[in-house]
Protein backbone atom coordinates (compact mmCIF):
# COMPACT_ATOMS: atom_id res chain seq x y z
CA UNK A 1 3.75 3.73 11.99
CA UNK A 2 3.06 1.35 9.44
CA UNK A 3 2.79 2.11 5.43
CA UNK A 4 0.61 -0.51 3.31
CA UNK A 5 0.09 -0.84 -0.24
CA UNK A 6 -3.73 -1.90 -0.84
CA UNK A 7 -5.40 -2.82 -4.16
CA UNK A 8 -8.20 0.10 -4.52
CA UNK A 9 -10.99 -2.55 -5.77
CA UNK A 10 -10.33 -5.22 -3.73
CA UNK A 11 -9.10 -4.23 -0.77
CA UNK A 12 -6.59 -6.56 -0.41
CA UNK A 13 -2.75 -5.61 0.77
CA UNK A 14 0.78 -6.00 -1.35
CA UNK A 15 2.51 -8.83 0.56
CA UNK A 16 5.84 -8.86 -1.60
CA UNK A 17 6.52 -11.02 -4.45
CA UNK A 18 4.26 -13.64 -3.27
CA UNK A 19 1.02 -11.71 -3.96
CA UNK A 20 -1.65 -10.07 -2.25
CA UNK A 21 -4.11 -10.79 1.23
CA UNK A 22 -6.64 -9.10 2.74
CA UNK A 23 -4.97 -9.55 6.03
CA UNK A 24 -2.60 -6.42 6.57
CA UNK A 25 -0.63 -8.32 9.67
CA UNK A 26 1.17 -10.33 6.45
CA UNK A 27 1.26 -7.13 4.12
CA UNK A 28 4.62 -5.61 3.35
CA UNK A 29 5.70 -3.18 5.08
CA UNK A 30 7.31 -0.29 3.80
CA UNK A 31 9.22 2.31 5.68
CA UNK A 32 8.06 5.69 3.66
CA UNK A 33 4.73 7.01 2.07
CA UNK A 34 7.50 8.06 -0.55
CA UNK A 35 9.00 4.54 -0.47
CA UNK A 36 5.80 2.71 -0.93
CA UNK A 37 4.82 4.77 -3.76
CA UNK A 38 8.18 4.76 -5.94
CA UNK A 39 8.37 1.35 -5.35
CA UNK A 40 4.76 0.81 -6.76
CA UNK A 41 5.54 3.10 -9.84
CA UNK A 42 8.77 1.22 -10.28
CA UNK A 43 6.73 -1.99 -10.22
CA UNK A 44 3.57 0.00 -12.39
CA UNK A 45 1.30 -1.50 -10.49
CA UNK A 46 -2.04 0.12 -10.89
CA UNK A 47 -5.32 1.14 -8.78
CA UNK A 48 -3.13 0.85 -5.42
CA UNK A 49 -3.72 3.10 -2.50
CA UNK A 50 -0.96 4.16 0.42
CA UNK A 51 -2.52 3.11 3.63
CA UNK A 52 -0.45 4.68 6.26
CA UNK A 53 -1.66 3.49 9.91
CA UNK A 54 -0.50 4.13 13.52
CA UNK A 55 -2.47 3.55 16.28
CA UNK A 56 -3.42 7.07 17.62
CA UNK A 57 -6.09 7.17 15.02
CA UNK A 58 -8.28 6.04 11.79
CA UNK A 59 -6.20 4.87 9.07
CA UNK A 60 -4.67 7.55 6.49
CA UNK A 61 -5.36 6.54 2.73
CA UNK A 62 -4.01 7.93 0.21
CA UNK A 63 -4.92 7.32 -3.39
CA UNK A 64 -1.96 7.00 -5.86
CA UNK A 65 -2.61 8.15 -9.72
CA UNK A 66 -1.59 6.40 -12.21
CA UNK A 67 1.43 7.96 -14.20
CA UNK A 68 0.50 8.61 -17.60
């Protein structure tokens, strides 16, 4: 299982310090759903989505809010 952080509008993936692509091969990978999205409050970075994929199946996403 993989775990993705992708940018809601454009669709491209969090690839560590070094920016963003829209190819998810280079995208950081994080171990957790719950990993991926304290590190992405930690960092308050905004209009992300949690793309969890395996391959037995479509892609989850998961939409993360934005803490107030």
């Amino acid at each position: 299982m993989k775990v993705f952080l992708r940018n809601r509008e454009t669709g491209q993936f969090y690839t560590g310090p070094s920016g963003w692509s829209e190819n998810s091969s280079v995208a950081n990978n994080f171990d957790t759903v719950e990993s991926a999205t304290t590190f992405a409050k930690l960092e308050r970075l905004a209009g992300l989505e949690v793309v969890v994929r395996d391959n037995s199946g479509p892609d989850l996403i998961l939409p993360l809010r934005q803490a107030p």
